[in-house]
C-alpha atoms as a PDB file:
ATOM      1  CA  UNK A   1      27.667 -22.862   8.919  1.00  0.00           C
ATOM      2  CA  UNK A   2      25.947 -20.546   7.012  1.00  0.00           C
ATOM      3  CA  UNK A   3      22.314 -21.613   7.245  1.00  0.00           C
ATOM      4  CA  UNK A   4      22.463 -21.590  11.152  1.00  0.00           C
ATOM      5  CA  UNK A   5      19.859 -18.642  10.692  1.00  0.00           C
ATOM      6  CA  UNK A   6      17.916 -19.604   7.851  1.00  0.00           C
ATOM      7  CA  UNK A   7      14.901 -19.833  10.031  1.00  0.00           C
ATOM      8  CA  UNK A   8      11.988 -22.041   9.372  1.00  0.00           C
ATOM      9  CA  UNK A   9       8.483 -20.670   9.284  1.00  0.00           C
ATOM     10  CA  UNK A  10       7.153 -22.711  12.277  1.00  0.00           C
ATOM     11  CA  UNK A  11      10.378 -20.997  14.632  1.00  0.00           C
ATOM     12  CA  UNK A  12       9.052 -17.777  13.999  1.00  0.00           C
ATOM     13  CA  UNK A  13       7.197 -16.984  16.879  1.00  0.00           C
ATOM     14  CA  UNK A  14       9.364 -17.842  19.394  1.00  0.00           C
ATOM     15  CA  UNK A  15      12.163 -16.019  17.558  1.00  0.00           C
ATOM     16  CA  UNK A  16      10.340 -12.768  17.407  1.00  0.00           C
ATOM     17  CA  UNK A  17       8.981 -13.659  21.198  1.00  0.00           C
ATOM     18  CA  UNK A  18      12.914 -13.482  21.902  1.00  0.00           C
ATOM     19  CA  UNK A  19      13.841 -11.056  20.010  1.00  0.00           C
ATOM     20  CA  UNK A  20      10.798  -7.812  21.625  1.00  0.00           C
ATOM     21  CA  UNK A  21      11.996  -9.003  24.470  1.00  0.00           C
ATOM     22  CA  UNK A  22      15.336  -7.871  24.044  1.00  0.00           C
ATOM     23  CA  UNK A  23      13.256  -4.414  22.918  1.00  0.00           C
ATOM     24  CA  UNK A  24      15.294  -4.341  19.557  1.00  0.00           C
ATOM     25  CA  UNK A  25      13.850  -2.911  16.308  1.00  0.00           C
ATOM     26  CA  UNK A  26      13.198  -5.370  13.685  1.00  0.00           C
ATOM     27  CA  UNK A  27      13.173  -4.833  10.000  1.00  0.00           C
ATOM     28  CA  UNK A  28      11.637  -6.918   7.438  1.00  0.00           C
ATOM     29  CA  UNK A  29      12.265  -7.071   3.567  1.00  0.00           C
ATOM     30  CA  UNK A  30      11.915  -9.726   1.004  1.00  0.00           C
ATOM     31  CA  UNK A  31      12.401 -11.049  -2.411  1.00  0.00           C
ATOM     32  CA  UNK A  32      13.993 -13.065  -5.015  1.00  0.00           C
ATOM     33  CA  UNK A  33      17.306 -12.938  -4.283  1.00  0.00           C
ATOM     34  CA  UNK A  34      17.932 -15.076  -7.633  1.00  0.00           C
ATOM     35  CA  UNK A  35      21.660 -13.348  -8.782  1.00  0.00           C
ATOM     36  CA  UNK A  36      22.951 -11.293  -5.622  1.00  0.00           C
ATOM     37  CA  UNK A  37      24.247  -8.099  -7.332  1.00  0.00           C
ATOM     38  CA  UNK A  38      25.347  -4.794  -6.211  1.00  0.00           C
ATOM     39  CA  UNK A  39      21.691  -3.670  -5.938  1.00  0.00           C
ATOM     40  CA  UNK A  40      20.804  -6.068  -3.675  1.00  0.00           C
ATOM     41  CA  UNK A  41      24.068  -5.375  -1.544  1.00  0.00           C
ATOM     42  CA  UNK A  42      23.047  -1.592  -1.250  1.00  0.00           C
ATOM     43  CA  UNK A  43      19.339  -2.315  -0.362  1.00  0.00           C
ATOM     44  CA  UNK A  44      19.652  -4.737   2.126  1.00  0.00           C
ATOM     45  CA  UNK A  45      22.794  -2.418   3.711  1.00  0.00           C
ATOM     46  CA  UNK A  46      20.376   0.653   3.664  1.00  0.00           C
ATOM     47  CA  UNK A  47      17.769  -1.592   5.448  1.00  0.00           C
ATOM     48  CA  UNK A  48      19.452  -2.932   8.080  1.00  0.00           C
ATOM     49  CA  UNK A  49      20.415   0.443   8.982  1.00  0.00           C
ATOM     50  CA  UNK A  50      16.604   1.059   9.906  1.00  0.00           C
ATOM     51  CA  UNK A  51      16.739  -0.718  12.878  1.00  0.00           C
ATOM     52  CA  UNK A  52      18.605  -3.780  14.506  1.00  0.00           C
ATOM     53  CA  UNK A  53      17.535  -7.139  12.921  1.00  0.00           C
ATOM     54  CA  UNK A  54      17.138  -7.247   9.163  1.00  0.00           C
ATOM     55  CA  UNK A  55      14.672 -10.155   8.593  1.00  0.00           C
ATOM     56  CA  UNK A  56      14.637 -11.448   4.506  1.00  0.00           C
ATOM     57  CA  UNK A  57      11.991 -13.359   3.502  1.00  0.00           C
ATOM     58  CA  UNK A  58      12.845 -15.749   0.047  1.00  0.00           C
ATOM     59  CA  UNK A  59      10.412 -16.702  -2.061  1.00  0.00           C
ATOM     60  CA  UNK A  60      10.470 -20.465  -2.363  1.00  0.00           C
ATOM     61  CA  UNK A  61      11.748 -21.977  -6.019  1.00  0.00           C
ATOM     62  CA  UNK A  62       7.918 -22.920  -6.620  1.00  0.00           C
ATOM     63  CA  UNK A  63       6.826 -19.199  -6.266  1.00  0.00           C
ATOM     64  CA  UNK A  64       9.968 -17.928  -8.208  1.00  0.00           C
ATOM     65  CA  UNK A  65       8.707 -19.790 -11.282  1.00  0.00           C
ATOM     66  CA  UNK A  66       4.733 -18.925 -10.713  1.00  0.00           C
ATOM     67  CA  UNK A  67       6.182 -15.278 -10.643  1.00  0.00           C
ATOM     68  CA  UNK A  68       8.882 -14.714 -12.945  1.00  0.00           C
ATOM     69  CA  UNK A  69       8.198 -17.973 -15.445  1.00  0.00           C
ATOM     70  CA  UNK A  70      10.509 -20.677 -16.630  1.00  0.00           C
ATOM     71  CA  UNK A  71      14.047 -20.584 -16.044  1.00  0.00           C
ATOM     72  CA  UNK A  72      13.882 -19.182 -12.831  1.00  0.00           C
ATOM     73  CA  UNK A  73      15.215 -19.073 -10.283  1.00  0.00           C
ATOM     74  CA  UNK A  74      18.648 -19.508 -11.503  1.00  0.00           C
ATOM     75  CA  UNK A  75      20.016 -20.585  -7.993  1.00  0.00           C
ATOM     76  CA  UNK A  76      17.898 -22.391  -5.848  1.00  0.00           C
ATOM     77  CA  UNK A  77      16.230 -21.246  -2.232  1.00  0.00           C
ATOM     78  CA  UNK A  78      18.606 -22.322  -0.324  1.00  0.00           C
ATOM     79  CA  UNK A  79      22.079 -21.395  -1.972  1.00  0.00           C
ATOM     80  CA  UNK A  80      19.722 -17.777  -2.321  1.00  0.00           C
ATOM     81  CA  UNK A  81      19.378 -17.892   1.696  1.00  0.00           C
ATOM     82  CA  UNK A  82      23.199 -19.268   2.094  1.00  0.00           C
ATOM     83  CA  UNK A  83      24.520 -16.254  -0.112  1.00  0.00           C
ATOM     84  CA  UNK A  84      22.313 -13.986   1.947  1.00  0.00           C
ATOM     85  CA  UNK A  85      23.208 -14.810   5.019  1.00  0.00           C
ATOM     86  CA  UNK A  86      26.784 -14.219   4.150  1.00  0.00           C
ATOM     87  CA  UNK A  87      25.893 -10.807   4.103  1.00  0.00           C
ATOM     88  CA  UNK A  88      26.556  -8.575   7.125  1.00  0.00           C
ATOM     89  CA  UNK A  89      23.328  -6.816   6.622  1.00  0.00           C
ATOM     90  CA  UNK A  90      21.230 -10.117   6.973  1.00  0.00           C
ATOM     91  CA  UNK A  91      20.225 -11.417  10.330  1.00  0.00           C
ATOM     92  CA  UNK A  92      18.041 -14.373   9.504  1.00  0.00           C
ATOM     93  CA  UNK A  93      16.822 -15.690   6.188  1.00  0.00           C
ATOM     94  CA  UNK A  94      13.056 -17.290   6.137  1.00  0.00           C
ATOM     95  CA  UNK A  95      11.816 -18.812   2.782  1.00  0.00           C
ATOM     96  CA  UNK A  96       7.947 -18.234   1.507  1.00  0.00           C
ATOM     97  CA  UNK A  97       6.488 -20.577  -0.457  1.00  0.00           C
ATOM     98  CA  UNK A  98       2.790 -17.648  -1.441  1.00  0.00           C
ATOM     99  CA  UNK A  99       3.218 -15.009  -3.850  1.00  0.00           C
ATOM    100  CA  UNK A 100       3.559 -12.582  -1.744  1.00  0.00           C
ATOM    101  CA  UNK A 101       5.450 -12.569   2.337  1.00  0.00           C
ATOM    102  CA  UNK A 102       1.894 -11.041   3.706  1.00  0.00           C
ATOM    103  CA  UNK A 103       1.628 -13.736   5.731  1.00  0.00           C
ATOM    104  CA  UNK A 104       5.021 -13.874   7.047  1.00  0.00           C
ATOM    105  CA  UNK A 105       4.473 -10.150   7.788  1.00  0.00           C
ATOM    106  CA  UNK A 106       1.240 -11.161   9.943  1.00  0.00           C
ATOM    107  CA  UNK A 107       3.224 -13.707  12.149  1.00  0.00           C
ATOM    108  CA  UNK A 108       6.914 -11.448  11.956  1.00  0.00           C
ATOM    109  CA  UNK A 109       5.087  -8.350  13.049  1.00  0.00           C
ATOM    110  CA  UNK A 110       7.936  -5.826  12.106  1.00  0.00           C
ATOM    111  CA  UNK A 111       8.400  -2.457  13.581  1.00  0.00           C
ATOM    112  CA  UNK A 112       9.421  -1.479  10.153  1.00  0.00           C
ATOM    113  CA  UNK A 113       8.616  -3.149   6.643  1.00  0.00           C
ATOM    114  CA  UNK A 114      11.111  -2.071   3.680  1.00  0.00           C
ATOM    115  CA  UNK A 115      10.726  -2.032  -0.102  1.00  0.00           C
ATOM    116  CA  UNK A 116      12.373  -0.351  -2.959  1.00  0.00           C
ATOM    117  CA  UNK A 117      11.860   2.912  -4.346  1.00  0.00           C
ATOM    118  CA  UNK A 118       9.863   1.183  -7.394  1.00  0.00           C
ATOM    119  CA  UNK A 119       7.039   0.428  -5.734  1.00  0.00           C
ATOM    120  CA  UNK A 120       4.495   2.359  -4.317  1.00  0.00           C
ATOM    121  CA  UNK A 121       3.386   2.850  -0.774  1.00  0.00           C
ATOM    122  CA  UNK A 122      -0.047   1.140  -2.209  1.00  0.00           C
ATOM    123  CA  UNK A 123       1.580  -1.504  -4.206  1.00  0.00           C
ATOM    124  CA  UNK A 124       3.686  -2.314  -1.050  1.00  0.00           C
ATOM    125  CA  UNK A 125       2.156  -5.915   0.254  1.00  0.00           C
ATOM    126  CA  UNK A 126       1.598  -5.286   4.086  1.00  0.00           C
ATOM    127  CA  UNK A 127       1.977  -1.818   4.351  1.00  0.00           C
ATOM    128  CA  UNK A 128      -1.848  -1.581   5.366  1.00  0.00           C
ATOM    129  CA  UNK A 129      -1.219  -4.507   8.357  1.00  0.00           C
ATOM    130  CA  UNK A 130       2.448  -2.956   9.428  1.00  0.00           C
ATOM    131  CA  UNK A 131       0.577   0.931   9.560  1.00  0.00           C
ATOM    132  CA  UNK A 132      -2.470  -0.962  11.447  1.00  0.00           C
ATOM    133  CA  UNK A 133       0.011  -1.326  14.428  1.00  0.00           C
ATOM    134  CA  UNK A 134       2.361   1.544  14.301  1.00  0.00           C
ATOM    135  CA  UNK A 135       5.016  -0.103  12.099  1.00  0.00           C
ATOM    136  CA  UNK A 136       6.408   2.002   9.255  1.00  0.00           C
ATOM    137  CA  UNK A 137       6.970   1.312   5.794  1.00  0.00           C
ATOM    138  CA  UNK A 138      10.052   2.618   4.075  1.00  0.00           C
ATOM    139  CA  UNK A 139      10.918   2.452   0.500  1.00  0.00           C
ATOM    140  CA  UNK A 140      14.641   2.450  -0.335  1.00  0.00           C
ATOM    141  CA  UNK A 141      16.100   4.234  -3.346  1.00  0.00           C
ATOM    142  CA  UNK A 142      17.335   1.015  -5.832  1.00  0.00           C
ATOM    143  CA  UNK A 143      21.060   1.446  -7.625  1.00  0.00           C
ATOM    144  CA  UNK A 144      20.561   2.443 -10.478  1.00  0.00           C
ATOM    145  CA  UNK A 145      20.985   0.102 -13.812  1.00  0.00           C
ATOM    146  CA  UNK A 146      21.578  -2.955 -11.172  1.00  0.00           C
ATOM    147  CA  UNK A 147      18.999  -5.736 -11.560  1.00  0.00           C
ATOM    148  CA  UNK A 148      18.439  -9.675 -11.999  1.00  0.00           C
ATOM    149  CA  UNK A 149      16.885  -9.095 -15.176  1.00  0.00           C
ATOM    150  CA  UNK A 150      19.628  -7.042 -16.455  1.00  0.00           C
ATOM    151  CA  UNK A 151      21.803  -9.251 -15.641  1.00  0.00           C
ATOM    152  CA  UNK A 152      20.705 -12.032 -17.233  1.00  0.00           C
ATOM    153  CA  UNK A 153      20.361 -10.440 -20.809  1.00  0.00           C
ATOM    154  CA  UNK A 154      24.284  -9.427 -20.310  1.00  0.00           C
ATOM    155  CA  UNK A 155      24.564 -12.806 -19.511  1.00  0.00           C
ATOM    156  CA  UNK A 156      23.076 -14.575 -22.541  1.00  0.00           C
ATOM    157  CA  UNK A 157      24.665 -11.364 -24.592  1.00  0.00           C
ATOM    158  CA  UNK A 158      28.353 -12.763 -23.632  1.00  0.00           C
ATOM    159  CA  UNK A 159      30.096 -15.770 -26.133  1.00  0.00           C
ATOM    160  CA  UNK A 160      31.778 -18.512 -23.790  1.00  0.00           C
END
């Protein structure tokens, strides 16, 4: 089944316990997730390929709507995680219920946190905790023209 590593919040510490001691290089992203387009294929591809877990964290359908209004999320948290962890790239999915994953970032610890190009290193939530330890933050180049948002004005463009 496909939610078999959609991990919940409290399992977190004895996942990460596991997997430092296996001395493997974990990876942490997060987001939305809301319409999994090309974009999101690229990024999370390009992350994983920083190190050997790719943690996502999902933000909850309660923060989705506090942060992007009504009507969203289009899909809910857990068909988000499901189509996620379909993806090669994606080693475990955890869902966030804040604003922002800093807390998740506090228990998850990564050796590298990852964000796209559009942000910057400052506007990048837990890049000051990840640096505090050694960790590194990356910022991935996005695909161009490929977003949610775009999408969804195509969307409500197109007569059924």
């Amino acid at each position: 089944m496909l939610l078999t590593n959609l991990i919940k919040r409290t399992e977190l510490p004895v996942l990460v316990k596991k997997i430092r001691s296996q001395q493997k290089t974990i990876v942490f992203t997060n987001g939305v997730f809301d319409i999994l387009h090309r974009g999101h294929v690229e990024y999370l591809s390009k992350a994983k390929e920083l190190g050997d877990l790719l943690i996502v964290g999902v933000n909850s359908d309660a923060s989705v709507r506090r942060l992007k209004g009504r009507g969203r999320p289009i899909q809910k948290q857990t068909d988000r995680a499901a189509i996620l962890l379909a993806l090669q790239a994606v080693d475990y999915v955890v869902i966030f219920g804040e604003d922002t994953p800093e807390q998740l970032i506090k228990t998850i610890k990564p050796d590298i946190l990852v964000k796209g190009a559009d942000y910057q290193l400052n506007e990048i939530v837990g890049a000051d905790i990840v640096q505090s330890y050694g960790g590194t933050v990356k910022r991935i180049r996005l695909t161009r023209g490929k977003s949610t948002t775009n999408l969804v004005k195509e969307i409500s463009k197109t007569k059924y």
